[in-house]
Protein backbone atom coordinates (compact mmCIF):
# COMPACT_ATOMS: atom_id res chain seq x y z
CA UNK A 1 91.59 214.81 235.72
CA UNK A 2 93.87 215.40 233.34
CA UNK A 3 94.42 219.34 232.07
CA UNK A 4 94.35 219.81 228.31
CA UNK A 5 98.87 219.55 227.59
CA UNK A 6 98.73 216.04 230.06
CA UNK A 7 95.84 214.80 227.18
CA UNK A 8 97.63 215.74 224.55
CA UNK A 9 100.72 214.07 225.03
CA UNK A 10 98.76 211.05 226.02
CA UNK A 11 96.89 211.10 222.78
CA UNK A 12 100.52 211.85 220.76
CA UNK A 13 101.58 208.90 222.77
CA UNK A 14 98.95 206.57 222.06
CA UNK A 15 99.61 206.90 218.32
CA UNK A 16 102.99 206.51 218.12
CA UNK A 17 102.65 203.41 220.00
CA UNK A 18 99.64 202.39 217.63
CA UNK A 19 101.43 203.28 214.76
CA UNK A 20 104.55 200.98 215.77
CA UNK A 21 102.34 198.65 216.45
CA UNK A 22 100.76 198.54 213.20
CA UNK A 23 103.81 199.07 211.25
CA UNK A 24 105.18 195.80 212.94
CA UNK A 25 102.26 193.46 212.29
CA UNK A 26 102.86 194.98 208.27
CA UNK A 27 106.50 194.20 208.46
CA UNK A 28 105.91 190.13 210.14
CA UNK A 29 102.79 190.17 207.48
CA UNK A 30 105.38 191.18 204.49
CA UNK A 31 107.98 188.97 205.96
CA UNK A 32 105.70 185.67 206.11
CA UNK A 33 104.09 186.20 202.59
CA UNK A 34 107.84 186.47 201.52
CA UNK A 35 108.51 182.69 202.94
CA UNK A 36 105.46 181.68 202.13
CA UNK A 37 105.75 181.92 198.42
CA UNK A 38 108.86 179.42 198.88
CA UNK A 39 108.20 176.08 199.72
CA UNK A 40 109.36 175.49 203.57
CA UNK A 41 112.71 173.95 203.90
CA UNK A 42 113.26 174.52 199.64
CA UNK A 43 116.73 174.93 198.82
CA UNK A 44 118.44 176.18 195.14
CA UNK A 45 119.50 172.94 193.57
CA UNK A 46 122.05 173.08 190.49
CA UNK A 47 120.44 170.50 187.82
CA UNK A 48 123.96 170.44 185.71
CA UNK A 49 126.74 173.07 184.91
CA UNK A 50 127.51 171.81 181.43
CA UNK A 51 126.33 174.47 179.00
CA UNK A 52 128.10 177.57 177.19
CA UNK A 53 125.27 180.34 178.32
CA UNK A 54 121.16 178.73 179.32
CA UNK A 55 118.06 180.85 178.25
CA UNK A 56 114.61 180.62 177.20
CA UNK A 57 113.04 178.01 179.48
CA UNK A 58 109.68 176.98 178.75
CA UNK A 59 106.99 173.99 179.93
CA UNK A 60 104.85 171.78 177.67
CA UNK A 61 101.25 170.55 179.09
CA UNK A 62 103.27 167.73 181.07
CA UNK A 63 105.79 169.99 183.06
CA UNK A 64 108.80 169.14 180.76
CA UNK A 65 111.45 172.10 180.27
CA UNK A 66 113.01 172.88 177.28
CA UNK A 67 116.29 175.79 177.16
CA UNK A 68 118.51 176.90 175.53
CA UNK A 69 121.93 176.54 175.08
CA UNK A 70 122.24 179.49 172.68
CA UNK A 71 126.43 179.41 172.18
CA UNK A 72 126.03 176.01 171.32
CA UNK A 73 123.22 176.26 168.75
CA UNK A 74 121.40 173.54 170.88
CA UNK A 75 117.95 173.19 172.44
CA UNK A 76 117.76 170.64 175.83
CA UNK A 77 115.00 168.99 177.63
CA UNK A 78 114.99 168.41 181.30
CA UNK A 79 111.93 165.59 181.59
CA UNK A 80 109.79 165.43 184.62
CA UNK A 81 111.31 162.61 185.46
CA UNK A 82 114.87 164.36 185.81
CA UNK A 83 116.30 163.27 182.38
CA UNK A 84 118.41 165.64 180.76
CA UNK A 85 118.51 165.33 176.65
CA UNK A 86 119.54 167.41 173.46
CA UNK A 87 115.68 168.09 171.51
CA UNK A 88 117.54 169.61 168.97
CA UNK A 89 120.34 170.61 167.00
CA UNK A 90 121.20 173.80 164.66
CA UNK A 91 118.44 175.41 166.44
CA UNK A 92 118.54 178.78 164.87
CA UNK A 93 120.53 180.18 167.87
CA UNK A 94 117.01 180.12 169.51
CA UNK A 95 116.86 182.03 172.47
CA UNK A 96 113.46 182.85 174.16
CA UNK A 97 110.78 179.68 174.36
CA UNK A 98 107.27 178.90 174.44
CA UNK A 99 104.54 176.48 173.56
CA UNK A 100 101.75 177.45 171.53
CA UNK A 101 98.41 175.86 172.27
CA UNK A 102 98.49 173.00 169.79
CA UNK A 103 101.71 171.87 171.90
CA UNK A 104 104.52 173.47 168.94
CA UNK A 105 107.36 174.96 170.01
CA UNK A 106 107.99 178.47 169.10
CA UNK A 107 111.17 180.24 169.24
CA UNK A 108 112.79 183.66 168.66
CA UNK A 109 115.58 182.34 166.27
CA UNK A 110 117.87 185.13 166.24
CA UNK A 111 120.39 183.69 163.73
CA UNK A 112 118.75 184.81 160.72
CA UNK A 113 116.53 187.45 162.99
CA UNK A 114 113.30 184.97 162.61
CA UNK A 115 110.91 183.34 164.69
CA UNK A 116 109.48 179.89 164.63
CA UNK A 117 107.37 177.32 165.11
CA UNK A 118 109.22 173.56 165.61
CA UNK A 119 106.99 170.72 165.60
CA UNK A 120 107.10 167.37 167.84
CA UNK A 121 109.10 165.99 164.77
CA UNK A 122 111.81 169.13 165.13
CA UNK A 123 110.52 170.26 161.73
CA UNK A 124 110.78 174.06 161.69
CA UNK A 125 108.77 176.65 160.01
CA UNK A 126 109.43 180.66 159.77
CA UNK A 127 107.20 182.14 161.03
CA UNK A 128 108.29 185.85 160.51
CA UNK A 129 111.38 187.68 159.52
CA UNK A 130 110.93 191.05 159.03
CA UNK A 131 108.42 193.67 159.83
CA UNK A 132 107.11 196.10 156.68
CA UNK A 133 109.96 194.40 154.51
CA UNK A 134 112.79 195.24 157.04
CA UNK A 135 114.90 192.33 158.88
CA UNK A 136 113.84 192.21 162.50
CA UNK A 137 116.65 193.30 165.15
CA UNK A 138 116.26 189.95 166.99
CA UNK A 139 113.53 188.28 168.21
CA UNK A 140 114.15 187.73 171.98
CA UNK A 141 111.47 186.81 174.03
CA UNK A 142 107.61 185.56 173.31
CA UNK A 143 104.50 184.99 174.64
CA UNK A 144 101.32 183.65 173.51
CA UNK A 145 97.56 185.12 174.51
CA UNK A 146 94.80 182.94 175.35
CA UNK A 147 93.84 183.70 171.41
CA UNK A 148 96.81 182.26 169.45
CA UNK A 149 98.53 185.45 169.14
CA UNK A 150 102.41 185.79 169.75
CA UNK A 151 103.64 188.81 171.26
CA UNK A 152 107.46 189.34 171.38
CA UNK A 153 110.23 191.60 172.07
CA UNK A 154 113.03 192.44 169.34
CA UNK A 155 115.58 194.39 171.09
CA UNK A 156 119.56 194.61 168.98
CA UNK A 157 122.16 192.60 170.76
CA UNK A 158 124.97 192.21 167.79
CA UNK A 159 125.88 188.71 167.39
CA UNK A 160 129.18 187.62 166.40
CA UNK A 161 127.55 184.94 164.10
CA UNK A 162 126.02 187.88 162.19
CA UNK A 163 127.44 189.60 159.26
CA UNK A 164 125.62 192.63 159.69
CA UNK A 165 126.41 194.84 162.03
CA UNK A 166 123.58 197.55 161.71
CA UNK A 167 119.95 197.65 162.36
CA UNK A 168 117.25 197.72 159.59
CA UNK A 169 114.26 198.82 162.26
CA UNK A 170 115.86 201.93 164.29
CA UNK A 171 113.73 201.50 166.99
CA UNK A 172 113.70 198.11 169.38
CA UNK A 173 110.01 197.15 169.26
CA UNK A 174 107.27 194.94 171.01
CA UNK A 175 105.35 192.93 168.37
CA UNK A 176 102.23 190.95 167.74
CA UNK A 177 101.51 188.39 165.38
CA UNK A 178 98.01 187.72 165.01
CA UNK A 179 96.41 184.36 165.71
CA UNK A 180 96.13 183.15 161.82
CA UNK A 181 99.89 184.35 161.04
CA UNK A 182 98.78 186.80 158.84
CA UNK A 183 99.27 190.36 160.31
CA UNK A 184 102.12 191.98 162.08
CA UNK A 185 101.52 195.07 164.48
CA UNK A 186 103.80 197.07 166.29
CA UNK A 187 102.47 197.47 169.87
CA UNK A 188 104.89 199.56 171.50
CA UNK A 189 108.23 201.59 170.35
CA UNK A 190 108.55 203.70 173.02
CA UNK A 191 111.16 201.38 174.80
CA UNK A 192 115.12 201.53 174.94
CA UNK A 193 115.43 198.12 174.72
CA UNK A 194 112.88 195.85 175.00
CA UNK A 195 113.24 191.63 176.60
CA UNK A 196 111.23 189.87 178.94
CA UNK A 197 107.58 189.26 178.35
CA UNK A 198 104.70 187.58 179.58
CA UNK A 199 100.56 187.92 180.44
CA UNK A 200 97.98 187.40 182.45
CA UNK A 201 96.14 183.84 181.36
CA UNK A 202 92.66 185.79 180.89
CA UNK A 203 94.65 187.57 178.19
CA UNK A 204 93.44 190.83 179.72
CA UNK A 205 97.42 192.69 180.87
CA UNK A 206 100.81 191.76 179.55
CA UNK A 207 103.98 192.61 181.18
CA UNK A 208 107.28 193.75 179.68
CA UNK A 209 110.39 194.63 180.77
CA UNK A 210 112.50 197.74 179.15
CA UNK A 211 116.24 196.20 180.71
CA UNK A 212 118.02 199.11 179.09
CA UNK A 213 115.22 201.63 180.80
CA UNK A 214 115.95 199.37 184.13
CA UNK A 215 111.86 199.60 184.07
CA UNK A 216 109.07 197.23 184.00
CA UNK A 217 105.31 198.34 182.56
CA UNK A 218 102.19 197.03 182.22
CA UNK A 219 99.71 197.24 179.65
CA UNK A 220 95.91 196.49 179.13
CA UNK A 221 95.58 194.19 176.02
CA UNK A 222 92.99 195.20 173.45
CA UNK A 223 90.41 193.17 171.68
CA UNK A 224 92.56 193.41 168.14
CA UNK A 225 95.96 192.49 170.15
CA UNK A 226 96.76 195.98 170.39
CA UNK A 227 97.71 198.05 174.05
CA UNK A 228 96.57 200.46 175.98
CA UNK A 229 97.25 201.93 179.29
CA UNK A 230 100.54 201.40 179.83
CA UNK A 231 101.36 201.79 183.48
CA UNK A 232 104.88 201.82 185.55
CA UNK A 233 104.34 198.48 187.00
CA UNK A 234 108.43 198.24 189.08
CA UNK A 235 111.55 200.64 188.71
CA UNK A 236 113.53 197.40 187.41
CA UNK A 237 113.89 195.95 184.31
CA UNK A 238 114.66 192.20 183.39
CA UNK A 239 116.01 189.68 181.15
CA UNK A 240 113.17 187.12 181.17
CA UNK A 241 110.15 187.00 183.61
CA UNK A 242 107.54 184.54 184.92
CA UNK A 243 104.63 184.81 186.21
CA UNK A 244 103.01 182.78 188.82
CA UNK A 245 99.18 181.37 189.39
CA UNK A 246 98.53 184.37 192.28
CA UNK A 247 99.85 186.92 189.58
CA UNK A 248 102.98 187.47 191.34
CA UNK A 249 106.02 188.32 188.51
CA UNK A 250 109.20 186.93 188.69
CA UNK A 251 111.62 189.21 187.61
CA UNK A 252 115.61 188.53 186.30
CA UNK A 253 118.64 189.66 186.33
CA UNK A 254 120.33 189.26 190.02
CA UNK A 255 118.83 186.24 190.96
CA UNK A 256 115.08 186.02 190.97
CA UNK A 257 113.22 189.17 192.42
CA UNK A 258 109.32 188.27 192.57
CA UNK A 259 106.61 191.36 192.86
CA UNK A 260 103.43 190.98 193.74
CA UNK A 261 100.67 192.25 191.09
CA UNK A 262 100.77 195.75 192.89
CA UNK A 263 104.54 195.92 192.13
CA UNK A 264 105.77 195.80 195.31
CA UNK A 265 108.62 193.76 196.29
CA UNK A 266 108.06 190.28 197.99
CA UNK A 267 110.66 187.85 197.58
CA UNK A 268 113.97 187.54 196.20
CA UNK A 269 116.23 184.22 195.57
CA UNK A 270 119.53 184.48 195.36
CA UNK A 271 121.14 182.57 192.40
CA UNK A 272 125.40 182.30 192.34
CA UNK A 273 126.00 183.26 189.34
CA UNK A 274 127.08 186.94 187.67
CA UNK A 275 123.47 186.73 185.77
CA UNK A 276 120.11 185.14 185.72
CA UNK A 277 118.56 185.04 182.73
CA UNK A 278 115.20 183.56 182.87
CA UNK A 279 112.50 181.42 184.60
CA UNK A 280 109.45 179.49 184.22
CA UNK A 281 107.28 176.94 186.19
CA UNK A 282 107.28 173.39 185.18
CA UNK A 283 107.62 169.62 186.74
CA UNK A 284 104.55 167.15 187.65
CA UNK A 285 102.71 169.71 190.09
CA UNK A 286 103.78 173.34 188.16
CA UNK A 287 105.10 174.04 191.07
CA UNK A 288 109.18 173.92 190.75
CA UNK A 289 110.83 177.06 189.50
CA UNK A 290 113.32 176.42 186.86
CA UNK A 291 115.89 179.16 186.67
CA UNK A 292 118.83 179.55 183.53
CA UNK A 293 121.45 181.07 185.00
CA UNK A 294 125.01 181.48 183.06
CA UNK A 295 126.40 178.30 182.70
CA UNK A 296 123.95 176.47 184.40
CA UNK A 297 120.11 175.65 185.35
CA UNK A 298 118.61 175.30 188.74
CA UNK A 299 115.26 174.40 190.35
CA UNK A 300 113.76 175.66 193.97
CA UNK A 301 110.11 174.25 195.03
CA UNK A 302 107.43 176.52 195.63
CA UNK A 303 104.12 177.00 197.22
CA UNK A 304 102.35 178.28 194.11
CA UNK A 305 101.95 176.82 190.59
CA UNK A 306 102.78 178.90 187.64
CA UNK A 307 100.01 180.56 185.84
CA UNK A 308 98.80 178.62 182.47
């Protein structure tokens, strides 16, 4: 029989062996979801190292990526197939991409500060240049809800091709533009500087990152287009983001850092290059990560398929 100081150092013990216990099962559990989100045996692969500075990647309904080759004025297309191709010239110094629902391209044309909408005949409209009659700082990054409606970042990065040097709108906004084009609201100005963007496919949260703020939030997304609970969703900010089919987001900067939808760390992929710049899912399955890294674009297979 054990006396009373025996049992409670047997009881301490049992814990702290429990407790180990448990906290390694947690650790292989994190450590296998981490691999798992990678395709086994996947590997970075460099597509081509023949552009000025890539951005903006984005996937039609096939899996084709288009980027951007923003020093060069230029938008490419890597095909499905592995063809690489110039879509399109003088391309407003488009940066961020994305396909509207009707299969348009829309892009944050910072040139002249405007977005737009490029058809399958690379026929551009404006869609928007200035908010309350004042230029925009510089559409960067877009994303459209389940609705129609294009929500986009305008942070102020001066240009060299610009002959302003000053900003019109003080503060670096997040914007939506409702579904028929015809209204313009401000949905958040309480950001240093505003870039990466994307949402949830049910059109219920959208994601931004404040890369100034090294901070990413979340937000619910309101019945008019308008947020609402923003939350502290990581204590990183990013250039552009991705999102997968689990709701895992893919985060940019150094490399690829992916969160799960709690925010909490789960992967990271190393890219070599002094910056990442953005992502997005595409190829025949949705399942190959395409990543625009400085000079170059690069692909690494993966278990899930990007969220559409």
């Amino acid at each position: 029989m054990m006396n009373p100081l025996q049992l409670k150092i047997k009881s301490n013990l049992l814990f702290v062996i429990a407790l180990t216990f448990t906290n390694f099962i947690y650790a292989q559990t994190s450590k296998e979801k981490s691999h798992s989100i990678i395709a086994k045996g996947a590997i970075l692969t460099k597509l081509s190292n023949q552009f000025s500075f890539t951005e903006g990647p984005a996937s039609d309904k096939k899996g084709n990526i288009y980027f951007t080759d923003q020093p060069n004025n230029r938008i490419m297309k890597w095909s499905v197939n592995g063809k690489l191709s110039v879509f399109m010239e003088n391309a407003g110094r488009a940066n961020g991409l994305y396909f509207d629902h009707k299969g348009n391209l829309l892009a944050c044309a910072d040139e002249k500060n405007e977005l737009w909408k490029i058809d399958k005949n690379k026929n551009y409209t404006v869609l928007l240049n200035n908010f309350e009659g004042k230029r925009l700082n510089g559409p960067n990054d877009l994303w459209v809800d389940p609705k129609g409606g294009i929500y986009f970042t305008d942070p102020f990065y001066q240009r060299d091709y610009w002959k302003h040097t000053s900003k019109e709108i003080e503060k670096e906004c997040v914007y939506y533009l409702s579904p028929d084009k015809s209204k313009i609201i401000n949905v958040e100005n309480d950001l240093v500087k505003p870039n990466g963007i994307i949402g949830t496919s049910d059109g219920k949260t959208l994601y931004v990152a404040d890369i100034a703020g090294n901070k990413t939030y979340s937000y619910k997304i309101e019945s008019n287009g308008s947020l609402d609970e923003k939350k502290l969703f990581t204590e990183s900010g990013s250039d552009g983001m991705t999102i997968d089919e689990s709701g895992n987001i893919y985060l940019c900067g150094k490399g690829v850092t992916i969160f799960n939808p709690q925010g909490e760390k789960i992967s990271h992929i190393d890219v070599p290059q002094p910056w990442t710049a953005n992502v997005c899912f595409g190829g025949k399955k949705f399942k190959t990560l395409f990543i625009t890294a400085g000079k170059s674009i690069y692909t690494i297979e993966m278990n899930v398929r990007g969220m559409k």
